[in-house]
C-alpha atoms as a PDB file:
ATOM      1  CA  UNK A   1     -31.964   2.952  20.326  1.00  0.00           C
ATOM      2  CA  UNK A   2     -29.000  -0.042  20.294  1.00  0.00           C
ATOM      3  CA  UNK A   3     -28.729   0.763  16.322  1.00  0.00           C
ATOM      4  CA  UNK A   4     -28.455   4.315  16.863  1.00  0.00           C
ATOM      5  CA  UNK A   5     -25.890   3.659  19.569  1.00  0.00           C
ATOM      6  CA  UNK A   6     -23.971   1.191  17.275  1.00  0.00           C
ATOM      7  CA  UNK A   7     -23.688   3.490  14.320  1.00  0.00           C
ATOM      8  CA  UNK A   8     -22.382   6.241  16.016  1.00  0.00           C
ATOM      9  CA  UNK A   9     -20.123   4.011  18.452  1.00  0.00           C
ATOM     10  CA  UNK A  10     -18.857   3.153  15.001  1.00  0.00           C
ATOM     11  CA  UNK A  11     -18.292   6.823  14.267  1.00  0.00           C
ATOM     12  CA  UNK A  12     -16.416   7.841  17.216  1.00  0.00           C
ATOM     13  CA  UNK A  13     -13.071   6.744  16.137  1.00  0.00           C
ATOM     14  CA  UNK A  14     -10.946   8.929  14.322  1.00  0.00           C
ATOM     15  CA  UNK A  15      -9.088   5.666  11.752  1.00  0.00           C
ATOM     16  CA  UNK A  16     -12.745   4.597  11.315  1.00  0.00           C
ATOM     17  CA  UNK A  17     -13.613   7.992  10.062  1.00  0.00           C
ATOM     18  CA  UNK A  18     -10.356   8.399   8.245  1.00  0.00           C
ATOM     19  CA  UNK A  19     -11.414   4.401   7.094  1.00  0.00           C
ATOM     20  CA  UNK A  20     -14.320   5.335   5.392  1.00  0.00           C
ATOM     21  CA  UNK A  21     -13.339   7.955   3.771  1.00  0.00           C
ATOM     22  CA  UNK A  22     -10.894   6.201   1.930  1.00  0.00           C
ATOM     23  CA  UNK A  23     -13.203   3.907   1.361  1.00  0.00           C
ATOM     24  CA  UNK A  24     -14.645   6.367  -0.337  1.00  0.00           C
ATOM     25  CA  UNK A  25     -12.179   7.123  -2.751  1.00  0.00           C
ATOM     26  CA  UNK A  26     -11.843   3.518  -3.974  1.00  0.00           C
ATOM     27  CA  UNK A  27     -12.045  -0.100  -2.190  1.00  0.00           C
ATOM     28  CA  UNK A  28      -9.190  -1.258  -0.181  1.00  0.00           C
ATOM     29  CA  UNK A  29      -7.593  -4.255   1.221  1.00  0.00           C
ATOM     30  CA  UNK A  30      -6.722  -4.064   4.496  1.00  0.00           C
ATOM     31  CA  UNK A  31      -2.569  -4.266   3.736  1.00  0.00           C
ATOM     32  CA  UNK A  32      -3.433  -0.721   2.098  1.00  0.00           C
ATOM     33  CA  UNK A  33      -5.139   0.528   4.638  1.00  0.00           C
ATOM     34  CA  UNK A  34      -2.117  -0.454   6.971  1.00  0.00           C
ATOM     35  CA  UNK A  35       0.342   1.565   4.707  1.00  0.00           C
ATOM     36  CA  UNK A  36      -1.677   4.395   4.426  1.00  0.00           C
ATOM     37  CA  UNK A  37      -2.649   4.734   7.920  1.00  0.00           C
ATOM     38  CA  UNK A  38       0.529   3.349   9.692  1.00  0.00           C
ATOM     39  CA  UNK A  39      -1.461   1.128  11.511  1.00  0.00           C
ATOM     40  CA  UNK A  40      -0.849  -2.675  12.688  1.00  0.00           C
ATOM     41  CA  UNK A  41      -3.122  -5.397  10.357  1.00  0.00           C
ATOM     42  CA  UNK A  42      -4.971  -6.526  13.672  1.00  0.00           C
ATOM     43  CA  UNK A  43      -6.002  -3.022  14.333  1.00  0.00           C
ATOM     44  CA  UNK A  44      -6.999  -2.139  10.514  1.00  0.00           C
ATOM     45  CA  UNK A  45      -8.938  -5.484  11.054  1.00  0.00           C
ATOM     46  CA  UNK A  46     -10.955  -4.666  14.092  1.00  0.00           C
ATOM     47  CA  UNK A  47     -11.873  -1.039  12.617  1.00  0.00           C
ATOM     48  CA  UNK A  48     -13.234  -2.720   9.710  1.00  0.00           C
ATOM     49  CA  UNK A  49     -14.872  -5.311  11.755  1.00  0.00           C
ATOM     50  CA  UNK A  50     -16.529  -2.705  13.543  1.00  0.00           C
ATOM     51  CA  UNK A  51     -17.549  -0.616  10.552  1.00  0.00           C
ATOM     52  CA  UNK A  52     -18.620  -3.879   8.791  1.00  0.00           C
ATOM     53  CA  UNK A  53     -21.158  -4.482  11.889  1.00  0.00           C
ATOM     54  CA  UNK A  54     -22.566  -1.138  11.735  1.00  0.00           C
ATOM     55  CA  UNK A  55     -23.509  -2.027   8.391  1.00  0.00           C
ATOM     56  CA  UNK A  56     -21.033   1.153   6.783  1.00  0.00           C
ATOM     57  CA  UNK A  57     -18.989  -1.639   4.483  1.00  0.00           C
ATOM     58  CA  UNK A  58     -19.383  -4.501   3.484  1.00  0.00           C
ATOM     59  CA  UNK A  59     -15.919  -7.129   2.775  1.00  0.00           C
ATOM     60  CA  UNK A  60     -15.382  -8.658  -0.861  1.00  0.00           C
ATOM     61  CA  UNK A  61     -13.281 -11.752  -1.149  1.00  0.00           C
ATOM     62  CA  UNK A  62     -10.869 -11.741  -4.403  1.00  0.00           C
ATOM     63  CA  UNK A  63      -8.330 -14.419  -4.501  1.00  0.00           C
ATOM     64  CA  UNK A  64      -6.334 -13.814  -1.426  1.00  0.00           C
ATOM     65  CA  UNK A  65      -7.159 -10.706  -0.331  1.00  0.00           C
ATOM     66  CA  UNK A  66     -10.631  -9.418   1.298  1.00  0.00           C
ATOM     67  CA  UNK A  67     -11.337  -6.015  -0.440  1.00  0.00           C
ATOM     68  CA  UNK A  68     -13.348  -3.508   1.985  1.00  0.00           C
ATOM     69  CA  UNK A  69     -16.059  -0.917   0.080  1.00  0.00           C
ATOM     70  CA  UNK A  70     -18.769   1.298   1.410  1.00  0.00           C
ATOM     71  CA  UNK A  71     -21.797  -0.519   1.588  1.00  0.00           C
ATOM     72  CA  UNK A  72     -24.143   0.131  -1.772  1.00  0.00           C
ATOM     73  CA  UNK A  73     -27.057  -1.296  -0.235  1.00  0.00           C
ATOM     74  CA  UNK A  74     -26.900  -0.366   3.739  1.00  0.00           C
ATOM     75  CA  UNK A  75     -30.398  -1.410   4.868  1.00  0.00           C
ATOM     76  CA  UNK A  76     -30.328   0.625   7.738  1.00  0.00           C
ATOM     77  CA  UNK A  77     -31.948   4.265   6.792  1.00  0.00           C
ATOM     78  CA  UNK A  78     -29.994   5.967   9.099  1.00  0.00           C
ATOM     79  CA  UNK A  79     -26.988   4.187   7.934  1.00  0.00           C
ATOM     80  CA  UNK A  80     -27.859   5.068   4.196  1.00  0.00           C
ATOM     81  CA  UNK A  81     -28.265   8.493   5.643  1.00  0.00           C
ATOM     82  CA  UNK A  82     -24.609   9.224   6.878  1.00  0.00           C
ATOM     83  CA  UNK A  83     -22.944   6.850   3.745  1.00  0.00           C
ATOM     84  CA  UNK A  84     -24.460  10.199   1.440  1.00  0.00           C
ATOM     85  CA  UNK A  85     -23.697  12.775   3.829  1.00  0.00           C
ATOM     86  CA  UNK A  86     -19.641  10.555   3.570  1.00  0.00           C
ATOM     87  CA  UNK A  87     -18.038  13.160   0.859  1.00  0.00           C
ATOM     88  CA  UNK A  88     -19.043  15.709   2.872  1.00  0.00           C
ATOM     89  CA  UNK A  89     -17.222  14.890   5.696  1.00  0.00           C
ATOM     90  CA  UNK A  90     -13.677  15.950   6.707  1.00  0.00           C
ATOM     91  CA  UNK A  91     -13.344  17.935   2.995  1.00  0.00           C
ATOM     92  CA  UNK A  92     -10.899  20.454   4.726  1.00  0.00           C
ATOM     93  CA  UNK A  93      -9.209  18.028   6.903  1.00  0.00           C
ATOM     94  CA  UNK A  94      -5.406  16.981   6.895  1.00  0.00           C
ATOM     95  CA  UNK A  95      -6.495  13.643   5.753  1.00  0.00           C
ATOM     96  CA  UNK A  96      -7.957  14.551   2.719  1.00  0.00           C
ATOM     97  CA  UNK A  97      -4.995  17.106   1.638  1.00  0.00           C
ATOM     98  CA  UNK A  98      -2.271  14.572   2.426  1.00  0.00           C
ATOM     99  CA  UNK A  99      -3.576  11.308   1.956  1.00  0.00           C
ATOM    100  CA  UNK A 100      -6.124  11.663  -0.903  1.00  0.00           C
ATOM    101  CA  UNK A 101      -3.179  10.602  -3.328  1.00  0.00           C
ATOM    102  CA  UNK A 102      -1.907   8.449  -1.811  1.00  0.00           C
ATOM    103  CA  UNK A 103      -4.509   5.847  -1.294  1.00  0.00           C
ATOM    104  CA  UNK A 104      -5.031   6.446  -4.828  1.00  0.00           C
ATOM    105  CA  UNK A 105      -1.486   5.338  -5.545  1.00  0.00           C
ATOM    106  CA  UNK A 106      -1.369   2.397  -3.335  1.00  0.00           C
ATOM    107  CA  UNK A 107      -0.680  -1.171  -4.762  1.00  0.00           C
ATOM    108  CA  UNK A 108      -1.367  -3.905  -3.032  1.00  0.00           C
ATOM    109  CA  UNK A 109       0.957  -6.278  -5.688  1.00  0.00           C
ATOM    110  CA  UNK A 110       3.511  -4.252  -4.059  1.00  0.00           C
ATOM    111  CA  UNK A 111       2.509  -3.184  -0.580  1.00  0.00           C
ATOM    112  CA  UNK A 112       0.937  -6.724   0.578  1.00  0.00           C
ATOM    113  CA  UNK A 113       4.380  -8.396  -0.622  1.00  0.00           C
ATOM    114  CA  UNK A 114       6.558  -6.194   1.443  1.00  0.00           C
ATOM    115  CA  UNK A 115       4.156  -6.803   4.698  1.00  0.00           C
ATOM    116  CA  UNK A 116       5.990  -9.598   6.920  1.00  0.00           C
ATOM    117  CA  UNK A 117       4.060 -10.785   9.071  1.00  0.00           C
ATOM    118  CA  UNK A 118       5.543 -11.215  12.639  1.00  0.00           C
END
């Protein structure tokens, strides 16, 4: 029952959801996430924290950034289960209308160079 009540713990945030589903349309770092969401770095961190726990993505390091993707191979089957029901999810929602393009835009060469950090 604690896995059950991790993944959907994991779930019951609305930037998590919004997370992985641009996750879903390609990887991000989490400077990208920031832009797109409006979100502070140390939050975008612990919602990926959590959704890396839960087993939903996994983190890729590439030079200096960590690149977040949905996780290929969750072992979990109830994980699995909700990463293919993922495009399904939140298909008529603001989200996808307004942001769809632009996490497809984003840039991190241009984004992560304009982040100061405080």
């Amino acid at each position: 029952m604690k896995n059950y009540i991790k993944t959907f713990k994991a779930l019951s945030d609305q930037n998590r959801m919004l997370i992985l589903k641009m996750l879903g349309i390609k990887q991000l770092c989490v400077c990208e996430i920031t832009d797109v969401l409006g979100l502070s770095t140390s939050t975008v961190s612990q919602h990926c924290s959590i959704l890396r726990d839960a087993g939903f993505i996994v983190d890729i390091k590439k030079g200096k950034w960590v690149d977040y993707k949905i996780n290929p191979n969750a072992e979990d089957e109830l994980t699995k289960q909700l990463l293919e029901l993922l495009p399904t999810w939140l298909t008529d929602d603001e989200f996808t209308k307004t942001y769809t393009d632009k996490v497809n835009k984003s840039d991190r060469n241009i984004i992560c160079t304009n982040i100061v950090i405080k």
